[in-house]
N, C-alpha and C. Protein backbone atom coordinates (compact mmCIF):
# COMPACT_ATOMS: atom_id res chain seq x y z
N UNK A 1 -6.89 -16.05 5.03
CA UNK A 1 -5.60 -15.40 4.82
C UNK A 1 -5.40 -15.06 3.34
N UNK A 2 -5.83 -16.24 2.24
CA UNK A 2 -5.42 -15.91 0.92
C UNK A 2 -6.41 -14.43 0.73
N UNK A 3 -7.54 -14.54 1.22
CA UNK A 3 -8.51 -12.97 0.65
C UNK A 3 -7.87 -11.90 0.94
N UNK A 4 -7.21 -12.12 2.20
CA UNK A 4 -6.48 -10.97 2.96
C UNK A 4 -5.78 -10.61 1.87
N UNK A 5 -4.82 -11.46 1.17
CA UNK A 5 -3.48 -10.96 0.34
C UNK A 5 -4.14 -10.71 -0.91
N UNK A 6 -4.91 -10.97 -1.34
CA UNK A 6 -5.67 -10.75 -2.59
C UNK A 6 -6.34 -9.29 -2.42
N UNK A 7 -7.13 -8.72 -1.23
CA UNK A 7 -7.03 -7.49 -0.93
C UNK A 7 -5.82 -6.58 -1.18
N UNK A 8 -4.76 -6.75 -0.28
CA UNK A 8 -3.38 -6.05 -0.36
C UNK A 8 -3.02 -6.10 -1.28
N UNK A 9 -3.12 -6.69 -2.70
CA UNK A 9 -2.37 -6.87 -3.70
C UNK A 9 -3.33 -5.69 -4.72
N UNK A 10 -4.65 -5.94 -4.45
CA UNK A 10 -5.57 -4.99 -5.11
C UNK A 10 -4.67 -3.26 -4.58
N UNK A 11 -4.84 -3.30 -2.88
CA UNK A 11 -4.69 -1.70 -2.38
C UNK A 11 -3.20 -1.72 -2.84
N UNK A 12 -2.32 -2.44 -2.91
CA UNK A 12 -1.00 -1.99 -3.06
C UNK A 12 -0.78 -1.51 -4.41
N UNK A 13 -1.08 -1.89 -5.45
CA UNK A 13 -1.24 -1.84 -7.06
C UNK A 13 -2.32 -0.02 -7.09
N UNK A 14 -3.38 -0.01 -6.05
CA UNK A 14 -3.61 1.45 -6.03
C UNK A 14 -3.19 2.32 -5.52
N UNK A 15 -2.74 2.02 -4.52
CA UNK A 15 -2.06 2.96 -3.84
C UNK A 15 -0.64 3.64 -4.94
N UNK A 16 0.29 2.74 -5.18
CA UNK A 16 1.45 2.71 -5.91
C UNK A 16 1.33 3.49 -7.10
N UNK A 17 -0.06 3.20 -7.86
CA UNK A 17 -1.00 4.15 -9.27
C UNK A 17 -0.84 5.50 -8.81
N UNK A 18 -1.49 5.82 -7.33
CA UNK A 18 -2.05 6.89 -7.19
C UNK A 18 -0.19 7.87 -6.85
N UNK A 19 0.47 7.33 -6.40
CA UNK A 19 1.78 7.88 -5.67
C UNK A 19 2.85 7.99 -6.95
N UNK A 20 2.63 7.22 -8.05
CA UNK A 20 3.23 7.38 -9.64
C UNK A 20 2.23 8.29 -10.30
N UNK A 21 1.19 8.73 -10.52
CA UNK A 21 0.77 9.89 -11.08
C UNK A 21 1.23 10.97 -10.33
N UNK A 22 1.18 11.41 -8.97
CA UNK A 22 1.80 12.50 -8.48
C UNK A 22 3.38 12.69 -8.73
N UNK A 23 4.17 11.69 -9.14
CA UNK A 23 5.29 11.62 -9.18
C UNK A 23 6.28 12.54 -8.13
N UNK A 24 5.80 12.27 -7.36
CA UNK A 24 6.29 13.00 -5.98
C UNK A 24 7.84 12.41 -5.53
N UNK A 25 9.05 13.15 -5.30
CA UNK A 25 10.33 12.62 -5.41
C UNK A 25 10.40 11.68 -3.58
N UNK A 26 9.87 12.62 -3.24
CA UNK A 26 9.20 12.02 -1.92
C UNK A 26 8.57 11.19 -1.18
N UNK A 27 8.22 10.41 -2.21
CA UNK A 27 7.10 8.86 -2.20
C UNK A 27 8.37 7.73 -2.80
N UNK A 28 9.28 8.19 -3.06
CA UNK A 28 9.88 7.07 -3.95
C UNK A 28 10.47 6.08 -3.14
N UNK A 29 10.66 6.38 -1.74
CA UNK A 29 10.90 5.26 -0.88
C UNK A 29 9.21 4.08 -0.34
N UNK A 30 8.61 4.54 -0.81
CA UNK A 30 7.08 4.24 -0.62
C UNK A 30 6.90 3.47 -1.44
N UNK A 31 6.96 4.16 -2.95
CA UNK A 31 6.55 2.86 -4.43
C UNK A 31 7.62 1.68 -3.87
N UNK A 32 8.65 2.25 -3.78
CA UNK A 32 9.45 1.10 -3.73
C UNK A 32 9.29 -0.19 -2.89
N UNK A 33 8.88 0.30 -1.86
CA UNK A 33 8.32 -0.49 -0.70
C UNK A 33 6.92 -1.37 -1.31
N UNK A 34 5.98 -0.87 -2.01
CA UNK A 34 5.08 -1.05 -2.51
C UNK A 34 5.05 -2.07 -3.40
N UNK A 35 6.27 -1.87 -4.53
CA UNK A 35 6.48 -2.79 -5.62
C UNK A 35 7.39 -3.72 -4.97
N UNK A 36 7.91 -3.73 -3.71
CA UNK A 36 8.59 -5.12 -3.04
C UNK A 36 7.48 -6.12 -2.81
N UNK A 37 6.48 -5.48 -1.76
CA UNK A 37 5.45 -6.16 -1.41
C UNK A 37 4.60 -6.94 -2.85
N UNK A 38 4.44 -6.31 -3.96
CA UNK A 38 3.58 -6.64 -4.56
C UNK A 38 4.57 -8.10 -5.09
N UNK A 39 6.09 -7.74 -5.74
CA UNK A 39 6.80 -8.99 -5.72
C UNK A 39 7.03 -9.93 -5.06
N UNK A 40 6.63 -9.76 -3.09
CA UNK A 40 6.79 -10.82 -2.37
C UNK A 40 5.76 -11.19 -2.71
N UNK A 41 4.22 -11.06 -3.20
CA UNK A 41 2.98 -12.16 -3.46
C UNK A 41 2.74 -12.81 -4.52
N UNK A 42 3.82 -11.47 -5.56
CA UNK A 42 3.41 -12.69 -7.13
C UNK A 42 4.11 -14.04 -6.73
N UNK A 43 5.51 -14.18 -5.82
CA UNK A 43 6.80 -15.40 -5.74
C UNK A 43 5.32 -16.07 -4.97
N UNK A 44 4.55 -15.97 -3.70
CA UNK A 44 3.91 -16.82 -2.87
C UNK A 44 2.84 -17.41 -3.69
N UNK A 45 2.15 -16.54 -4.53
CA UNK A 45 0.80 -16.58 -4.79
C UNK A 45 1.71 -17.65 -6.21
N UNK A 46 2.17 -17.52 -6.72
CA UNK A 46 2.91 -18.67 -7.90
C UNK A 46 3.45 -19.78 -7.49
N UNK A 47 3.72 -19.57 -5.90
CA UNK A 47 3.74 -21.42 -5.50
C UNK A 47 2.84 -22.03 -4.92
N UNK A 48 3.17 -23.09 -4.16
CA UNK A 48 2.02 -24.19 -3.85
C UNK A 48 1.31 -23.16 -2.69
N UNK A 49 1.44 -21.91 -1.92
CA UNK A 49 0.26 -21.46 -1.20
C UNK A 49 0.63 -21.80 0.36
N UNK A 50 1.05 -22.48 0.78
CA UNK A 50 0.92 -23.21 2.09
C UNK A 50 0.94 -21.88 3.20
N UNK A 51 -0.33 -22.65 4.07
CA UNK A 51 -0.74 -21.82 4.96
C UNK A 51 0.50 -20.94 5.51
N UNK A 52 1.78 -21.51 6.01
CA UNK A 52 2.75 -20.98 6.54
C UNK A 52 3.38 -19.97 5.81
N UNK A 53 3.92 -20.25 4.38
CA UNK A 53 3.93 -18.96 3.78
C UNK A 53 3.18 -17.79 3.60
N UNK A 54 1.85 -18.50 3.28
CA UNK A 54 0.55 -17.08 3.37
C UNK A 54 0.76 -16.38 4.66
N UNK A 55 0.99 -17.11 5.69
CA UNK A 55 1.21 -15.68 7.15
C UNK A 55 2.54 -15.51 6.85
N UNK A 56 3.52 -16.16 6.78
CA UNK A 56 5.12 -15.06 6.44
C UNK A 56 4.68 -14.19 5.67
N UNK A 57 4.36 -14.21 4.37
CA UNK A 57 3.70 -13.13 3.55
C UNK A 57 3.23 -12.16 4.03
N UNK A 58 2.06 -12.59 4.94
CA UNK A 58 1.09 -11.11 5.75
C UNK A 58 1.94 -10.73 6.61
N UNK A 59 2.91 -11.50 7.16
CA UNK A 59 3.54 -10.38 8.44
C UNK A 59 4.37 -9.82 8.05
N UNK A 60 5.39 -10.19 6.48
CA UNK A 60 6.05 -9.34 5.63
C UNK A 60 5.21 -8.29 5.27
N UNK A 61 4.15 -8.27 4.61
CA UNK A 61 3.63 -7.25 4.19
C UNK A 61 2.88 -6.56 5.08
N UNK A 62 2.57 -6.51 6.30
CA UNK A 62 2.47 -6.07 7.63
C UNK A 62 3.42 -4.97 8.32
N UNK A 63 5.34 -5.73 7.93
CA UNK A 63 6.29 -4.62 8.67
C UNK A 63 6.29 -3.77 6.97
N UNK A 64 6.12 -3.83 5.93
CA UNK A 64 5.99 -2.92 4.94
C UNK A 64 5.25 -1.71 5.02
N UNK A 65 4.34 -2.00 5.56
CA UNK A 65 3.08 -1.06 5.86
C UNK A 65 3.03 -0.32 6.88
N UNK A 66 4.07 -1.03 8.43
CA UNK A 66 4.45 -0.19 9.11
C UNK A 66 5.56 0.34 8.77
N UNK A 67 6.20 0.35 8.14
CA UNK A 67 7.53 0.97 7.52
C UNK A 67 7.29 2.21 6.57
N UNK A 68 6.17 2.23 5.59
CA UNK A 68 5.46 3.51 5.11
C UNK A 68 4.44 4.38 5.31
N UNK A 69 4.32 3.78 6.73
CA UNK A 69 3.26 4.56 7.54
C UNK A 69 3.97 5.61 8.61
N UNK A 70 4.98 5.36 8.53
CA UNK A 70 5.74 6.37 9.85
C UNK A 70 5.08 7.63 9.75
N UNK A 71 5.19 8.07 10.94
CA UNK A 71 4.72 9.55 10.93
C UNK A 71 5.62 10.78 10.17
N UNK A 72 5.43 12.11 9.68
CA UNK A 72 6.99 12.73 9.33
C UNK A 72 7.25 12.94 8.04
N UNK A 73 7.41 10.87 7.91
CA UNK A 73 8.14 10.78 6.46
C UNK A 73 7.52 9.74 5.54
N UNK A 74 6.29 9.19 6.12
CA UNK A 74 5.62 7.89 5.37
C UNK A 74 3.99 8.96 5.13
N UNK A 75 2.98 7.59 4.83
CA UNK A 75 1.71 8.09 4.60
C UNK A 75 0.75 8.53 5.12
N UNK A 76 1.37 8.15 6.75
CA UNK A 76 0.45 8.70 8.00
C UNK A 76 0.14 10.28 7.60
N UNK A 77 1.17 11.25 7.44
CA UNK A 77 0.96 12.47 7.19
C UNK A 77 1.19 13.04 5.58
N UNK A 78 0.95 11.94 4.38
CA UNK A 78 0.87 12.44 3.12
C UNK A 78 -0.43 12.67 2.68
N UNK A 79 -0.03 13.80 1.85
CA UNK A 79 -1.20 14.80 1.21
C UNK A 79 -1.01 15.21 0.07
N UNK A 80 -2.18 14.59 -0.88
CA UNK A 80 -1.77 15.04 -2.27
C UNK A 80 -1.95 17.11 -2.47
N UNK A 81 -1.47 17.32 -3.03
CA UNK A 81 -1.89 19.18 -2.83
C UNK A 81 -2.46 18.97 -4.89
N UNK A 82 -3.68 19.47 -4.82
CA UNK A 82 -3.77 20.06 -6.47
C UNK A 82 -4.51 21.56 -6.43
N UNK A 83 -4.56 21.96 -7.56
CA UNK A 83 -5.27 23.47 -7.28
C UNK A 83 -6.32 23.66 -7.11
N UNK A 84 -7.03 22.71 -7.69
CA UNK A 84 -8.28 22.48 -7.73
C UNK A 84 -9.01 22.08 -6.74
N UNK A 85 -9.65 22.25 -6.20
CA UNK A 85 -10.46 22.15 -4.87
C UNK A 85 -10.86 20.65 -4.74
N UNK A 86 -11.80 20.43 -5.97
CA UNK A 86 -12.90 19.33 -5.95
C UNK A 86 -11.70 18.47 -6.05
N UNK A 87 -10.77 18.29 -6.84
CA UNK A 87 -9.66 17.52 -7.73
C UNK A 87 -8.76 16.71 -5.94
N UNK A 88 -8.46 17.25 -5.59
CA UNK A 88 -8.04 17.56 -4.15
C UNK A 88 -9.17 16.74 -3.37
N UNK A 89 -9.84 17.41 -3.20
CA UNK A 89 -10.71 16.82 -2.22
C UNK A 89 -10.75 15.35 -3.06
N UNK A 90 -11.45 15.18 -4.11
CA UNK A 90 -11.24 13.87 -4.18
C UNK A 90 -10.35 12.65 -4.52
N UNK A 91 -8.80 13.19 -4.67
CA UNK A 91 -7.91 12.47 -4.96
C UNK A 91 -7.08 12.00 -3.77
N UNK A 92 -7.63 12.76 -2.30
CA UNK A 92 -7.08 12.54 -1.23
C UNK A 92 -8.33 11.72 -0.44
N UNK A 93 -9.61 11.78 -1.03
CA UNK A 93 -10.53 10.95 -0.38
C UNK A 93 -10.05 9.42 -0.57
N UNK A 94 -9.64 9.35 -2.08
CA UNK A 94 -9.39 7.94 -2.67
C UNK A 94 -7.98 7.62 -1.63
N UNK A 95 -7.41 8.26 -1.45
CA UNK A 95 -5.49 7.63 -0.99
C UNK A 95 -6.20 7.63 0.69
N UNK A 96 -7.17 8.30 1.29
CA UNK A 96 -7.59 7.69 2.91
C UNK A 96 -8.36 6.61 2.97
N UNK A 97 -8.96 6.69 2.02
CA UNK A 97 -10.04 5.13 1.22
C UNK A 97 -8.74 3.84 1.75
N UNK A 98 -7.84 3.98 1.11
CA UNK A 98 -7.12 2.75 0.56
C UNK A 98 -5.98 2.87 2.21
N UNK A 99 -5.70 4.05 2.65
CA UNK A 99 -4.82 3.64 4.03
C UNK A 99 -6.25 3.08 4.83
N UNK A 100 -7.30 3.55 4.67
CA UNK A 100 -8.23 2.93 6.13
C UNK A 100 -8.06 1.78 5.79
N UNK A 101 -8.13 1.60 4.91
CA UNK A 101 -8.27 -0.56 4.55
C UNK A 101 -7.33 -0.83 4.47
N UNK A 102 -6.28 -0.62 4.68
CA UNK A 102 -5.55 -1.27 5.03
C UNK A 102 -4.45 -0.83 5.96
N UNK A 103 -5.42 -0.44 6.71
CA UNK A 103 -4.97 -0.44 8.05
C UNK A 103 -5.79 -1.40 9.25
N UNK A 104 -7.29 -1.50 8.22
CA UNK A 104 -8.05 -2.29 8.84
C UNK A 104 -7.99 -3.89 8.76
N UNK A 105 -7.28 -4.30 7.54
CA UNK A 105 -6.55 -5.46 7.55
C UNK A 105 -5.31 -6.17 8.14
N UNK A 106 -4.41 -4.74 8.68
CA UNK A 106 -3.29 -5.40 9.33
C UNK A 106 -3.48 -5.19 10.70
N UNK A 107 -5.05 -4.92 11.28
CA UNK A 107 -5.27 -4.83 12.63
C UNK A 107 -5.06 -6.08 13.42
C-alpha cells in the first residue's frame, strides 16, 4: 500500500506540473483536486503510517481520481492543443503516460 501512495504522490506532483504549465482556466478544478490529494499524503505519510490510514488515504485518493476523471469536464477527455506537431504529440504522450498509471493503480 505505502508504494502505491509513493507512486500517486510521484503522478500527482506530474500530472499537476504538466496542467500548471498549460495554465488552462479549465483544469483549475483538477490542480486543485490534485494539490488536496497531494496534502492528504504529506498529513498520512508524516504520521505513524498505520495500515488503516494508508487505505483511507488510497480510497481518498481513489474518489479524487474518479472525481477528475469524469467524462466532458475532467481528464478522461483532456487534450493539451500546441502548434507544433512533435510538441503535441509529445506533451500529450506524457499526460496518457501518467492517466494509464494511474488508472492502473486504482484498478
Amino acid at each position: 500500500m505505502l508504494k502505491d501512495i509513493e507512486k500517486l504522490t510521484v503522478l500527482f506532483q506530474q500530472l499537476k506540473s504538466i496542467l500548471e504549465k498549460e495554465n488552462d482556466s479549465e483544469t483549475l478544478y483538477i490542480r486543485n483536486q490534485l494539490e488536496l490529494g497531494l496534502h492528504l499524503i504529506d498529513e498520512v505519510l508524516n504520521s505513524n503510517n498505520e495500515n488503516k490510514e494508508l487505505e483511507q488515504l488510497f480510497s481518498k485518493l481513489k474518489e479524487i481520481y474518479a472525481n477528475i476523471n469524469q467524462p466532458r469536464v475532467g481528464l478522461s477527455d483532456y487534450f493539451i492543443w500546441k502548434d507544433d506537431y512533435d510538441e503535441r504529440i509529445e506533451v500529450n504522450n506524457d499526460l496518457d503516460t501518467i492517466k494509464e498509471s494511474l488508472t492502473l493503480i486504482f484498478q
